[in-house]
Protein backbone atom coordinates (compact mmCIF):
# COMPACT_ATOMS: atom_id res chain seq x y z
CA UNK A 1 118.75 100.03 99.85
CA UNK A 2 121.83 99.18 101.13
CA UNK A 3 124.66 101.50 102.71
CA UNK A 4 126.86 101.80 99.66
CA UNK A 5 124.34 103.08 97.26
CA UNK A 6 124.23 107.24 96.28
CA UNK A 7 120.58 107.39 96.33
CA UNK A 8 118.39 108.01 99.84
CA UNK A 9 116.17 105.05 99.65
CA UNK A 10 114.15 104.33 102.57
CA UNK A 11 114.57 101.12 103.83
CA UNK A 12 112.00 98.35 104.37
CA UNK A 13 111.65 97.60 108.56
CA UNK A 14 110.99 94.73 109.58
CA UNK A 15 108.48 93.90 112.23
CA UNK A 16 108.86 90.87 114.22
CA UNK A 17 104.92 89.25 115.48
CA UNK A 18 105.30 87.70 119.03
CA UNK A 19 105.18 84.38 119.42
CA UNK A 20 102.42 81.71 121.03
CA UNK A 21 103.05 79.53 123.22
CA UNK A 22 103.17 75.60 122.47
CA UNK A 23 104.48 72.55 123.88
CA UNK A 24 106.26 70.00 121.06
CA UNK A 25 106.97 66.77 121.05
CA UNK A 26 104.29 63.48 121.66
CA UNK A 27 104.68 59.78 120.92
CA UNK A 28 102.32 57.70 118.57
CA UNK A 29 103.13 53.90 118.14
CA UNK A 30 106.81 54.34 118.61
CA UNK A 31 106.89 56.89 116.26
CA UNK A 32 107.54 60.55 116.86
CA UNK A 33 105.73 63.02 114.96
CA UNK A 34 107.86 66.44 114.68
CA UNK A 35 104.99 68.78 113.69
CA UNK A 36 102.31 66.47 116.15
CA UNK A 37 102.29 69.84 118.14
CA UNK A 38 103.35 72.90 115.85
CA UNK A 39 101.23 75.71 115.65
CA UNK A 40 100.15 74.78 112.05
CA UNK A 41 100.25 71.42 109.88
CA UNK A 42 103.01 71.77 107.20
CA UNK A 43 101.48 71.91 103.85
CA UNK A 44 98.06 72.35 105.53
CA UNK A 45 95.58 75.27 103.77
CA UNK A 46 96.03 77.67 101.12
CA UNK A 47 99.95 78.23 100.82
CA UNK A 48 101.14 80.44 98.54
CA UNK A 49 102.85 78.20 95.27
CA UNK A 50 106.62 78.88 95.62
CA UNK A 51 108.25 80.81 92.66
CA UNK A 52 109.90 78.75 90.24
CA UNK A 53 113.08 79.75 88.48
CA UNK A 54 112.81 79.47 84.49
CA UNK A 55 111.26 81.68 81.94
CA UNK A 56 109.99 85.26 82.53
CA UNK A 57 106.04 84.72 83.23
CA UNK A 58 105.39 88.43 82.36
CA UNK A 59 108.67 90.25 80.99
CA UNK A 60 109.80 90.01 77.62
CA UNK A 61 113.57 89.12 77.24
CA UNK A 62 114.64 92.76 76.94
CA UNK A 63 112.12 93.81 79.68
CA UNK A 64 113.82 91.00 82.43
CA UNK A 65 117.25 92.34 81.79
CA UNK A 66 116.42 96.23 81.92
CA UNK A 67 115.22 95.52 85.91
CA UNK A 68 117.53 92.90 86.66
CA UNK A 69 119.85 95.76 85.93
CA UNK A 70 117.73 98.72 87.66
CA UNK A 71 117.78 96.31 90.64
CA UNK A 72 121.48 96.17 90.97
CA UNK A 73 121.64 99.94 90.67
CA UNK A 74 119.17 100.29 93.46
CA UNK A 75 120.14 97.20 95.32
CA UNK A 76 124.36 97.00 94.27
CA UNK A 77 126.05 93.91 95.85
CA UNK A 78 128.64 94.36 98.07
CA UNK A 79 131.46 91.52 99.58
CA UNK A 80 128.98 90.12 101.86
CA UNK A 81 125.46 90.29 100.13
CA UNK A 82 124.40 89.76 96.69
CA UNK A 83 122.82 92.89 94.51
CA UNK A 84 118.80 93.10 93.48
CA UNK A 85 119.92 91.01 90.53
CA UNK A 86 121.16 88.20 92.02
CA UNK A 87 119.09 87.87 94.89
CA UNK A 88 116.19 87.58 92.78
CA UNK A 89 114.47 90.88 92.78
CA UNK A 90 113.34 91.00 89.18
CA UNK A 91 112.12 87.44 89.66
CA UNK A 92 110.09 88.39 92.37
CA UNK A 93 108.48 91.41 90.44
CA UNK A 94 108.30 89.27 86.98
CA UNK A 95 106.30 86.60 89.08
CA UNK A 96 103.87 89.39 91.22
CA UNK A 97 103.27 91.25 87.70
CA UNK A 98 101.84 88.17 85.80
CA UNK A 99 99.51 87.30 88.97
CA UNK A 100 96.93 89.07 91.14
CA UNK A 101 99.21 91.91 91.50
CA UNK A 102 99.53 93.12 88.47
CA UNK A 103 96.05 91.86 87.09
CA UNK A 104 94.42 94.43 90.25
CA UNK A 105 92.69 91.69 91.60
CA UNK A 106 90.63 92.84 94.72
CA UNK A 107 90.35 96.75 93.93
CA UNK A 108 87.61 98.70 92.34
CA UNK A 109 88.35 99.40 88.67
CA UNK A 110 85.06 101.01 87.05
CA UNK A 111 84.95 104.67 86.41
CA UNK A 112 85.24 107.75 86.21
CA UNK A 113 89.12 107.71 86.50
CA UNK A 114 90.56 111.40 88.21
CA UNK A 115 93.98 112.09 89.06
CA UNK A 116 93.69 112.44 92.88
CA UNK A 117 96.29 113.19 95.57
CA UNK A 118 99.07 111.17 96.71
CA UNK A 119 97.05 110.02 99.95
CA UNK A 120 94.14 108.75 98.24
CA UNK A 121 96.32 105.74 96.70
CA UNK A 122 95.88 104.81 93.21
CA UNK A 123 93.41 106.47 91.24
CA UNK A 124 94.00 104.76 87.42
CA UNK A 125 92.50 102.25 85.07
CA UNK A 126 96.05 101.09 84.67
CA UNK A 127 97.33 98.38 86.64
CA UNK A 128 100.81 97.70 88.05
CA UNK A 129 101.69 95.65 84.66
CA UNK A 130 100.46 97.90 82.33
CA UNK A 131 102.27 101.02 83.96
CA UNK A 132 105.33 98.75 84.16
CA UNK A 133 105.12 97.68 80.87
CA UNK A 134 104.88 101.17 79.05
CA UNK A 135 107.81 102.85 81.65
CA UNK A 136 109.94 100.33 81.25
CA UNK A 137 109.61 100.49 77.26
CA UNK A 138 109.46 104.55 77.40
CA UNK A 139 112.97 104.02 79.31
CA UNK A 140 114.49 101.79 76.77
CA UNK A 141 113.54 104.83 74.09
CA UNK A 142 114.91 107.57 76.32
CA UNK A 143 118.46 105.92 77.08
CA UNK A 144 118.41 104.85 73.30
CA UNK A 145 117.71 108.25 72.62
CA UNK A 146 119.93 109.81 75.08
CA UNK A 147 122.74 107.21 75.09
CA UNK A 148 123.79 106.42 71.21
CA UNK A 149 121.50 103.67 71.09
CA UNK A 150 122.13 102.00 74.21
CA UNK A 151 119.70 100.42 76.30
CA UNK A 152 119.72 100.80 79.98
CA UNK A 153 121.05 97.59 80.65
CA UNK A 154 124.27 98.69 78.29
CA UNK A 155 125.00 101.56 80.09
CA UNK A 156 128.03 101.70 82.50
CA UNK A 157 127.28 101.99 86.23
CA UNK A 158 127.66 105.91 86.51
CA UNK A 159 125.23 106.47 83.30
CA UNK A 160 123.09 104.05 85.12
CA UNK A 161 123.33 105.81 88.23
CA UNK A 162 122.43 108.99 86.60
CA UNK A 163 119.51 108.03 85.00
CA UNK A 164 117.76 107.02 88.11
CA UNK A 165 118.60 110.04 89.59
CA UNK A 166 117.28 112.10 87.35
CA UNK A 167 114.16 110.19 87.54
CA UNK A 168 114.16 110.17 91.05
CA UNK A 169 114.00 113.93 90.90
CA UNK A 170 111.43 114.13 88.18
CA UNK A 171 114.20 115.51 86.01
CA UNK A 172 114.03 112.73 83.17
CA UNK A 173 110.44 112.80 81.25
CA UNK A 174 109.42 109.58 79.67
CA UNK A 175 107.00 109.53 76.88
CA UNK A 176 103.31 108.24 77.78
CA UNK A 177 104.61 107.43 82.04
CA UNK A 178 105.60 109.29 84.81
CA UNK A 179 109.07 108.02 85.74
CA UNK A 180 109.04 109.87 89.05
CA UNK A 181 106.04 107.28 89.84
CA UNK A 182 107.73 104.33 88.21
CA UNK A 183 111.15 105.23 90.05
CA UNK A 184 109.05 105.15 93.64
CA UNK A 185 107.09 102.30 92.18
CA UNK A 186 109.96 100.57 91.52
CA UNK A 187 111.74 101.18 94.67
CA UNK A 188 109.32 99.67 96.78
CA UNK A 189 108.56 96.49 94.24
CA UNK A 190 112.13 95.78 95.05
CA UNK A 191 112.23 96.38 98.20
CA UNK A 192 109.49 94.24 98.78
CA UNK A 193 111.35 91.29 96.70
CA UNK A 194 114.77 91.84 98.54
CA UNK A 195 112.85 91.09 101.84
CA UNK A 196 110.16 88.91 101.24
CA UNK A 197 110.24 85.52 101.95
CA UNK A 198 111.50 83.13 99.71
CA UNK A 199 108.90 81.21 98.52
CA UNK A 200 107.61 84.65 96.04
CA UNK A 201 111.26 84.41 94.50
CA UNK A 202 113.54 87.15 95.92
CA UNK A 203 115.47 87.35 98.75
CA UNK A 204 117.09 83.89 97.20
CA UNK A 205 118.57 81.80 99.80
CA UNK A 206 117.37 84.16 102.44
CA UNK A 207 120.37 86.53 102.01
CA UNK A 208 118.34 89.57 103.18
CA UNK A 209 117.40 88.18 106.41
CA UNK A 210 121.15 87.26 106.63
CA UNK A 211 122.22 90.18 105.54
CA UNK A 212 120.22 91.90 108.79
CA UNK A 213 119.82 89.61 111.26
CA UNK A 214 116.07 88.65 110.92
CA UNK A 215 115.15 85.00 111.61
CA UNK A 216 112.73 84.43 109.38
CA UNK A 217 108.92 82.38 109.61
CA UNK A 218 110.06 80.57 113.35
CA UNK A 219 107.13 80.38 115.66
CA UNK A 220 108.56 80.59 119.08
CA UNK A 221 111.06 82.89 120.47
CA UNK A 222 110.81 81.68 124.28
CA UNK A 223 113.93 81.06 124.90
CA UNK A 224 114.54 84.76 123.80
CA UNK A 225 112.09 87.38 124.95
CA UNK A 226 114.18 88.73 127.63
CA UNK A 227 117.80 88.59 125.61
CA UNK A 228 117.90 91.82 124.24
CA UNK A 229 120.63 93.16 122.49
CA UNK A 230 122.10 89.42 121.96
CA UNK A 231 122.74 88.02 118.32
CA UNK A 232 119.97 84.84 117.60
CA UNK A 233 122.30 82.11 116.62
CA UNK A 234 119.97 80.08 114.40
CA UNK A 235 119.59 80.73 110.58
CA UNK A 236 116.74 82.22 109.49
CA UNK A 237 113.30 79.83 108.35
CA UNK A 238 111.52 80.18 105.26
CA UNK A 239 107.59 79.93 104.97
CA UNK A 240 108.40 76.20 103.91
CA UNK A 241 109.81 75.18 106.90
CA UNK A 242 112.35 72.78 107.32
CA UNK A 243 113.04 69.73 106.14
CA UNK A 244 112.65 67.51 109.14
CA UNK A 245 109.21 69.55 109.99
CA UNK A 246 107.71 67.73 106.76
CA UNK A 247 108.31 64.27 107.62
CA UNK A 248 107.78 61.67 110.69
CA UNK A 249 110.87 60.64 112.45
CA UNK A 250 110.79 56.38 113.36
């Protein structure tokens, strides 16, 4: 969340790995290979498939717009940075809903089902896109309800604003979800996207890591392990690399 926002999100920190050491650069045939020596083979593996901008995979129309429009309440833009919308949040969740995410691949799903405490994780049959999909249409029916017919999406910024804080508080009931949940769900989905990397579809053009600082995927910081307090003048790298990485230079 950023500074301008009224709500006390907590924000995402960012841990930097340290880097291994490797020596670039060797010569085959005339022909230097840039990645002859990187710590990985571009392309090499099980990548993850970059998000694609287009269609929603897993929202409906009226779904998309509803978080594109929770995201820029809980991510607003400011002069320097774009909002949640814009940087791609409701991409990123849209894309992690309609895949292992939001199918629960990996976790034990047979019964008996019991609501347990808050430190034994999640404890339902229902999956990430089937608690997103009924909050995010009880939502639409209490704002309609609530606000003359409006959806959530209509709503000016201060009705907008009050909504999620009455959901952050627990004060707002939705029918059939519990919007406290989905409000701390939905927090930390976006979160997530504002940060990730790239290549999962938020943090477009890497305007998060801007936005803070972070360099990004680079493997060897060197040169900077004993500059502290300095600002690191490159631009931050995606999990794609760069360009030149990708290709042999003759």
């Amino acid at each position: 969340m950023k500074r301008d926002s009224q709500f006390e999100f907590c924000r995402r920190q960012l841990l930097l790995a340290g880097a291994a050491y490797f020596v670039l650069g060797a010569s085959h045939s005339g022909a230097t290979v840039i990645y002859d020596h990187l710590p990985w083979t571009p392309n090499a593996g099980n990548p993850p498939p970059p998000a694609t901008l287009g269609p929603w995979h897993f929202f409906t129309g009226d779904e998309g717009r509803t978080v594109e429009a929770l995201a820029d309440r809980i991510i607003p833009p400011d002069p320097d940075t774009p909002g949640g919308k814009d940087s791609g949040c409701a991409v990123f969740l849209d894309r992690q809903l309609a895949g292992p995410y939001g199918r629960q691949d990996g976790l034990y799903l047979r019964p008996p089902f019991l609501k347990g405490a808050r430190n034994q994780g999640h404890q339902s049959d229902k999956g990430p896109a089937q608690q997103y999909r009924e909050a995010l249409a009880a939502l639409t029916k209490s704002c309609r309800a609530k606000f003359g017919g409006k959806a959530f999406s209509d709503l000016s910024d201060a009705d907008k604003d009050r909504v999620l804080e009455d959901l952050e508080k627990g004060k707002l009931e939705l029918d059939g979800a519990d919007g406290k949940a989905f409000f701390d769900q939905l927090v930390k989905d976006l979160q997530t996207g504002f940060f990730a990397d790239p290549i999962y579809g938020g943090n477009r053009d890497m305007v998060a890591w801007k936005m803070i600082g972070y360099p990004g995927a680079r493997y060897n910081y060197l040169d900077w392990i004993n500059r502290h307090n300095e600002k690191f003048p490159l631009p931050p790298v995606s999990l794609t690399g760069r360009a030149e990485w990708t290709r042999a230079e003759r």
